[in-house]
Protein backbone atom coordinates (compact mmCIF):
# COMPACT_ATOMS: atom_id res chain seq x y z
CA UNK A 1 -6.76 6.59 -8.37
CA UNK A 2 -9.93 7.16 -7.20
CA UNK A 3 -8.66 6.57 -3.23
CA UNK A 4 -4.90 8.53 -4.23
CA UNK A 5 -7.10 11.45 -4.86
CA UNK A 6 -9.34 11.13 -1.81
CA UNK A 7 -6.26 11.28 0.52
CA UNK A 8 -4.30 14.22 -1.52
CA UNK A 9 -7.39 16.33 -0.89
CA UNK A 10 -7.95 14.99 3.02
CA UNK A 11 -4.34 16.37 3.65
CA UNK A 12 -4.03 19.64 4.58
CA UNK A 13 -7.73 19.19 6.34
CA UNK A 14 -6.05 16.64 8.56
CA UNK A 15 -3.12 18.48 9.41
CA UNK A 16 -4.86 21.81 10.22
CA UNK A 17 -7.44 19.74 12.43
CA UNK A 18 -4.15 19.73 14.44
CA UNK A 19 -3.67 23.61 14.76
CA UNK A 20 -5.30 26.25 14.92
CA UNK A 21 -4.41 28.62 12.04
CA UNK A 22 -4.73 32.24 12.02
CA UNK A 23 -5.26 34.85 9.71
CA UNK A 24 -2.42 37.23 8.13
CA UNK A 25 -2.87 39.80 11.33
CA UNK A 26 -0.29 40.99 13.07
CA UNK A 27 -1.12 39.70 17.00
CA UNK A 28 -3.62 36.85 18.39
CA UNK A 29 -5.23 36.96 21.39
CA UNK A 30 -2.26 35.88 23.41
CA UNK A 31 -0.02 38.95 22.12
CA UNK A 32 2.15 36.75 19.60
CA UNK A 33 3.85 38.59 16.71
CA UNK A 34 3.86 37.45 13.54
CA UNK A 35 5.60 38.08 9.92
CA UNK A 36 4.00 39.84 7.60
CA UNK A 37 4.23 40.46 3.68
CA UNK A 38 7.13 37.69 3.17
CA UNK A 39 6.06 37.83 0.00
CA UNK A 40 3.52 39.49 -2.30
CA UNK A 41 2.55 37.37 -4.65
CA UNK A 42 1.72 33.64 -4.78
CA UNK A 43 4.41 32.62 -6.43
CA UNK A 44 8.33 34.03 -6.36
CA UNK A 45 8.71 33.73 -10.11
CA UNK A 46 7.88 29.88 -11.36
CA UNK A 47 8.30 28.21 -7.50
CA UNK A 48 5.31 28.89 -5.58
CA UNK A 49 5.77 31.15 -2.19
CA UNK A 50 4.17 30.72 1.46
CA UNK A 51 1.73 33.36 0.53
CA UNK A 52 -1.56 32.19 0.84
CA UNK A 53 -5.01 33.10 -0.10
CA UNK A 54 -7.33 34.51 2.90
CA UNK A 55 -10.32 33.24 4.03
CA UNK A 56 -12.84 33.64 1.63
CA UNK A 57 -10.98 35.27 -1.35
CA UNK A 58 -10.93 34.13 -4.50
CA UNK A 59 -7.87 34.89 -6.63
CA UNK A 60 -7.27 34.47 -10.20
CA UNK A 61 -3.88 34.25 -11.74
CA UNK A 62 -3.24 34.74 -15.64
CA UNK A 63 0.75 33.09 -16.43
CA UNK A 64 1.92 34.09 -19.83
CA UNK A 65 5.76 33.07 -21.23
CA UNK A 66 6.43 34.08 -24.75
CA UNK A 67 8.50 32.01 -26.69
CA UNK A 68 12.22 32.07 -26.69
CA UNK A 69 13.94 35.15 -27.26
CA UNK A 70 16.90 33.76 -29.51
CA UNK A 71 14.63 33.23 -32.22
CA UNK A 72 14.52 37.28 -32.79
CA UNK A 73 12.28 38.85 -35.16
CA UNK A 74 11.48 35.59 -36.71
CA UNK A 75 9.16 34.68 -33.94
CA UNK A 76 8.24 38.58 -32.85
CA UNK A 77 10.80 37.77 -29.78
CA UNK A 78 8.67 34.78 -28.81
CA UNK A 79 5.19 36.45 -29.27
CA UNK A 80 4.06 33.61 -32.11
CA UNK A 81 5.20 30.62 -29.45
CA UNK A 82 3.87 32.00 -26.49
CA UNK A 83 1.98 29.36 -24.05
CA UNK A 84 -0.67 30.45 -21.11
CA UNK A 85 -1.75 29.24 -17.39
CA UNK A 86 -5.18 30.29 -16.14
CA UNK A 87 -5.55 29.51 -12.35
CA UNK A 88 -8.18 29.68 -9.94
CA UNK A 89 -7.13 29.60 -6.30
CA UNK A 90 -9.58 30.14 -3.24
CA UNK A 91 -9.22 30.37 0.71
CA UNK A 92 -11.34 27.88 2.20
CA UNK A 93 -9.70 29.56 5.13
CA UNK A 94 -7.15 31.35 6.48
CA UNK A 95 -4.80 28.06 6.17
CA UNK A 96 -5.81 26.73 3.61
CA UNK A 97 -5.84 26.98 -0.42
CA UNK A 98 -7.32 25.31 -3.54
CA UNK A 99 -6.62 25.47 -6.96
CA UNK A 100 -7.64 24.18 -10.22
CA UNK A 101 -5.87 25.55 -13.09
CA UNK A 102 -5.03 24.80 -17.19
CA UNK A 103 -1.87 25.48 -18.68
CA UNK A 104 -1.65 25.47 -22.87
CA UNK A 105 1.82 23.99 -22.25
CA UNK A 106 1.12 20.21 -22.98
CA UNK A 107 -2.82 21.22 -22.12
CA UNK A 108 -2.33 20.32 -18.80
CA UNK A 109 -5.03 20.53 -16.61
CA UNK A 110 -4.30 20.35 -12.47
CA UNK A 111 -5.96 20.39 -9.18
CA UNK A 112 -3.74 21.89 -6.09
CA UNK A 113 -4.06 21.85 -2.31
CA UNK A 114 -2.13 24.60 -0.24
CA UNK A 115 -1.76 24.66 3.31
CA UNK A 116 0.07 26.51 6.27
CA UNK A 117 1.67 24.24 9.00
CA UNK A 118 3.51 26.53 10.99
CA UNK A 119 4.41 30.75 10.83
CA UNK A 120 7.35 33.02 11.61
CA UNK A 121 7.21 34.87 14.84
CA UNK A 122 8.69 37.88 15.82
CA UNK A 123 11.25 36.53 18.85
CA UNK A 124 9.98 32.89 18.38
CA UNK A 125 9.66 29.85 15.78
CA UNK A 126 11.99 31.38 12.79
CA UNK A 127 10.14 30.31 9.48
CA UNK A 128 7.17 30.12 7.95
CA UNK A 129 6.42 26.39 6.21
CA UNK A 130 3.76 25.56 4.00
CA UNK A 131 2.69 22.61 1.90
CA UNK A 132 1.86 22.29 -1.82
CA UNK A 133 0.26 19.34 -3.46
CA UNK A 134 -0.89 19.04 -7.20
CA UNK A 135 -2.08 16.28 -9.27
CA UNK A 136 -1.73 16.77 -13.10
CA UNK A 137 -3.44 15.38 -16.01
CA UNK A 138 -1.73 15.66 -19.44
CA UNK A 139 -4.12 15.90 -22.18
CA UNK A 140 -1.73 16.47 -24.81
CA UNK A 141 -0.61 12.35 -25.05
CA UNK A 142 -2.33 11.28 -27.83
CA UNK A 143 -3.06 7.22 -28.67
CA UNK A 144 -1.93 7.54 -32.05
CA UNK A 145 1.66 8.13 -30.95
CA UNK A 146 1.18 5.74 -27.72
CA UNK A 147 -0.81 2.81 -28.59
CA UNK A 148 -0.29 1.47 -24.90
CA UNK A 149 -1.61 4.67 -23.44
CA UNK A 150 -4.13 4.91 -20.55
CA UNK A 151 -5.25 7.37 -18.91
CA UNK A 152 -2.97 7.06 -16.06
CA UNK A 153 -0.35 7.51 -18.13
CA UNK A 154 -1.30 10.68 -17.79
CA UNK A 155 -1.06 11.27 -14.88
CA UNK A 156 1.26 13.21 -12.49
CA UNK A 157 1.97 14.54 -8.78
CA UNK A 158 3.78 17.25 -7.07
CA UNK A 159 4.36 17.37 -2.83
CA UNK A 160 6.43 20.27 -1.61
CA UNK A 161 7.09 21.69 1.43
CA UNK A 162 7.70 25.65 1.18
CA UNK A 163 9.93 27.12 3.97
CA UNK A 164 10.34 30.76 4.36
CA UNK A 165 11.99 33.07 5.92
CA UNK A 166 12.05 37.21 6.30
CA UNK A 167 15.26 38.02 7.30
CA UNK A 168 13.99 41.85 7.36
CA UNK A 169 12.01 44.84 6.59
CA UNK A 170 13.38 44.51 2.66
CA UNK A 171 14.39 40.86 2.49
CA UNK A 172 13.14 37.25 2.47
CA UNK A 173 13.96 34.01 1.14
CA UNK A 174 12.73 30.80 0.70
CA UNK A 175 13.92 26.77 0.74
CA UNK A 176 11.69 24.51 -1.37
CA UNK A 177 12.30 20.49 -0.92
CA UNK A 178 10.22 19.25 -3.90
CA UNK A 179 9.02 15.75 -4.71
CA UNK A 180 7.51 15.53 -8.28
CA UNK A 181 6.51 12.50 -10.38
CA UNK A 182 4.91 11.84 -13.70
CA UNK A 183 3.37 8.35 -15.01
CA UNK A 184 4.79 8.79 -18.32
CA UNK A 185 8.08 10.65 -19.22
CA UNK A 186 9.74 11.49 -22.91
CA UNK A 187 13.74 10.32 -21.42
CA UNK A 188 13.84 6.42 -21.31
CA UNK A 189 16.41 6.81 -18.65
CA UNK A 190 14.55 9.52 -16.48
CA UNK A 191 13.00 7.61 -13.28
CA UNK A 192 9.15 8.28 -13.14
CA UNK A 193 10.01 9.54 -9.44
CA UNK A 194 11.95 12.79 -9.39
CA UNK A 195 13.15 15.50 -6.40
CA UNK A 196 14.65 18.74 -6.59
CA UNK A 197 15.59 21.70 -4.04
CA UNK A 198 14.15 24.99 -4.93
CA UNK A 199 15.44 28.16 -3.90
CA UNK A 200 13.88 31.66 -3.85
CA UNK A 201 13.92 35.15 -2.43
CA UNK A 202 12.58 38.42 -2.81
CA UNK A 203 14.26 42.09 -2.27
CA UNK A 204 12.05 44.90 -1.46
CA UNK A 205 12.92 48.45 -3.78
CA UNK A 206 10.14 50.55 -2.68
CA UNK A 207 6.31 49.99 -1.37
CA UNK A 208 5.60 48.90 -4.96
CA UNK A 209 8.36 47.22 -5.96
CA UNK A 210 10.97 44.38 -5.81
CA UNK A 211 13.19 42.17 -7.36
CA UNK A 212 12.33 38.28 -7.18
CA UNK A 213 14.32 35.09 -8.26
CA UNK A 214 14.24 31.93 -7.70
CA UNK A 215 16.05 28.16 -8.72
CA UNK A 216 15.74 25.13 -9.19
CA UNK A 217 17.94 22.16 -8.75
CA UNK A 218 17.33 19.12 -10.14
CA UNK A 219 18.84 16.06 -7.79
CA UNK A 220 18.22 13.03 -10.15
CA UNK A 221 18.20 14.34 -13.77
CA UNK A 222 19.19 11.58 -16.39
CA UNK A 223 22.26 12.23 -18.01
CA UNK A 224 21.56 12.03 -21.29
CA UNK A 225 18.67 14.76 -20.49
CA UNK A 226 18.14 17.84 -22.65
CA UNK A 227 16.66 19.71 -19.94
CA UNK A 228 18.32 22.28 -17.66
CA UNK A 229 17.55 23.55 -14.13
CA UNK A 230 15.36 26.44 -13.78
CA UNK A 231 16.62 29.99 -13.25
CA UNK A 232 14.34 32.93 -13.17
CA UNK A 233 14.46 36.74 -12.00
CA UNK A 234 12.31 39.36 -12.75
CA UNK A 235 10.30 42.57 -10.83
CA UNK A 236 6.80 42.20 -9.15
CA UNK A 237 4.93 45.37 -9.08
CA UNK A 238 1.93 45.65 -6.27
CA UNK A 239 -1.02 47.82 -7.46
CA UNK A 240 -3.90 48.04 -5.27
CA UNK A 241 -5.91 45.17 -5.77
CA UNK A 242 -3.59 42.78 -7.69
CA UNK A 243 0.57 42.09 -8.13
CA UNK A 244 1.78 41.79 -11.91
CA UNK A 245 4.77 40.09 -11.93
CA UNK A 246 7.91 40.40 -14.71
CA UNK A 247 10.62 37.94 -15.51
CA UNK A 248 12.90 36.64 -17.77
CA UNK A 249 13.06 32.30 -17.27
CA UNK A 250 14.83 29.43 -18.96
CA UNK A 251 11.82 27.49 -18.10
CA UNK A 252 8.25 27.83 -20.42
CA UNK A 253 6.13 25.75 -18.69
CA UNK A 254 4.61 27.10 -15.50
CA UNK A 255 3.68 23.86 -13.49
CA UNK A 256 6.15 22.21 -10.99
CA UNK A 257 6.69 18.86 -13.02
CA UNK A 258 6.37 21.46 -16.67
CA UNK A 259 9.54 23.86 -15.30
CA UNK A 260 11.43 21.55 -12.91
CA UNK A 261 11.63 18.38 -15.41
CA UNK A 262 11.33 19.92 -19.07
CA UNK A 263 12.97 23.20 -18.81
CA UNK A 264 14.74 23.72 -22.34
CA UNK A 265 16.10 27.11 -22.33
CA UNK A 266 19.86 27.76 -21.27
CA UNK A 267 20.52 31.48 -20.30
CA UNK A 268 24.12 31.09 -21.34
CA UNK A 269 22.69 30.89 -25.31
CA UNK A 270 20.03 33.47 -24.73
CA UNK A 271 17.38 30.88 -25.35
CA UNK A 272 15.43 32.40 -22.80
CA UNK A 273 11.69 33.32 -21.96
CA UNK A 274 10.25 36.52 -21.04
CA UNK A 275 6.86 36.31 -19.14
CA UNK A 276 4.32 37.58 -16.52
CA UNK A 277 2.30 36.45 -13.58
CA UNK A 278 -0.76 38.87 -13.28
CA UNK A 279 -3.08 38.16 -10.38
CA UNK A 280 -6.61 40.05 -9.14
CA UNK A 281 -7.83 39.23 -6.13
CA UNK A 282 -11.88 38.88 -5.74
């Protein structure tokens, strides 16, 4: 464990040794032009975007999903079930990203790595790709119910490579390969080792506005599996110094392995979440 972690953190230091990375401007020194704004926020909805942090800047993001709306009245529309992510994300520089965040959804607790590898020019290289790494701890397990557990049972990791694209002025999207794997899993039949292929976008409305969504699909699900690929859309709104971001999801838990792997809802029954990504730059 104690080496895994050494060389998930070494990553994205290793790979920018390689290249020089450049802040969110629109030229360099040689003239090159570069996309801006592909998205606004950190995340599209539940998959995180190319966005990064800048150099320096601290950002804090509050994740709230009520409960399921199905439940009506009964549960306030999901107010009395509602779970929370607090994450803490900071530029080391221009390229790179770390994270540490806790989510009340199985009280998981994770450390993150974010890093640029390449950007989209204007008349050159056509996307913008980025990679995520996370390592999860699960603090929920308890040894009562698992007499065999340990504590890397409670373990799990996340490696995805976020490529991007704006396609124009008002419209970008986004391809996320996604390799995710937890030490202990509630399906018998679900391999430890799991991948899925995200997809995102966001429309522009206004200066203020637009209209994110994004999916997930889930390439080696067990078939006896109560869990359903994630589909969220919702509105980001950009307000000075933070974005606040609206959605409706099928998906309540707000880390990769939480919304890819144990997504319960299923938007044809309405047993679906409404939530908010609110974060405030420092």
């Amino acid at each position: 464990m104690k080496h895994l972690l050494i060389i998930f953190l070494c990553i994205p230091f290793i790979i920018n040794s390689q290249n020089d990375l450049l802040d969110e401007i629109d030229t360099d020194s040689t003239g090159i032009q570069y996309a801006t704004a592909i998205f606004k926020g950190l995340k599209i909805v539940n998959f995180e975007s190319t966005k990064l942090v800048a150099d320096k800047e601290f950002t804090f993001i509050v994740s709230h999903r009520f409960g399921s709306l199905e439940n009506g009245i009964d549960t306030f529309f999901g107010l009395d079930e509602a779970v929370t992510r607090l994450n803490f994300v900071y530029g080391i520089s221009e390229g790179i990203n770390i994270g540490v965040s806790r989510s009340s959804f199985l009280k998981i607790f994770d450390i993150s790595a974010k890093y640029r590898l390449l950007r989209q020019q204007e008349n050159g290289f056509p996307f913008t790709i980025v990679g995520y790494n996370a390592i999860l701890i699960n603090t929920a397990l308890e040894k009562d119910n698992l007499p065999l557990l340990e504590f890397k049972h409670r373990l799990g990791y996340t490696v995805q490579f976020l490529v991007s694209r704006k396609i124009n002025t008002n419209f970008s999207i986004e391809l996320a390969p996604t390799f995710f794997h937890d030490n202990y899993v509630v399906i018998d039949e679900q391999s430890n080792s799991q991948f899925a292929l995200g997809f995102g976008g966001r429309y522009k409305l206004s200066k203020r506005w637009s209209v994110n969504a994004d999916y997930g699909l889930h390439l080696n699900r067990a078939s006896n599996s109560p869990f359903k690929n994630p589909l969220s859309i919702g509105l980001d709104l950009e307000t000075g110094g933070h974005v606040f971001q609206m959605h409706f999801t099928n998906a309540q838990a707000m880390n990769t392995n939480g919304f890819l792997g144990q997504g319960f809802g299923d938007w044809s029954d309405g047993n679906i979440y409404f939530g908010f990504n609110l974060s405030r730059t420092f």
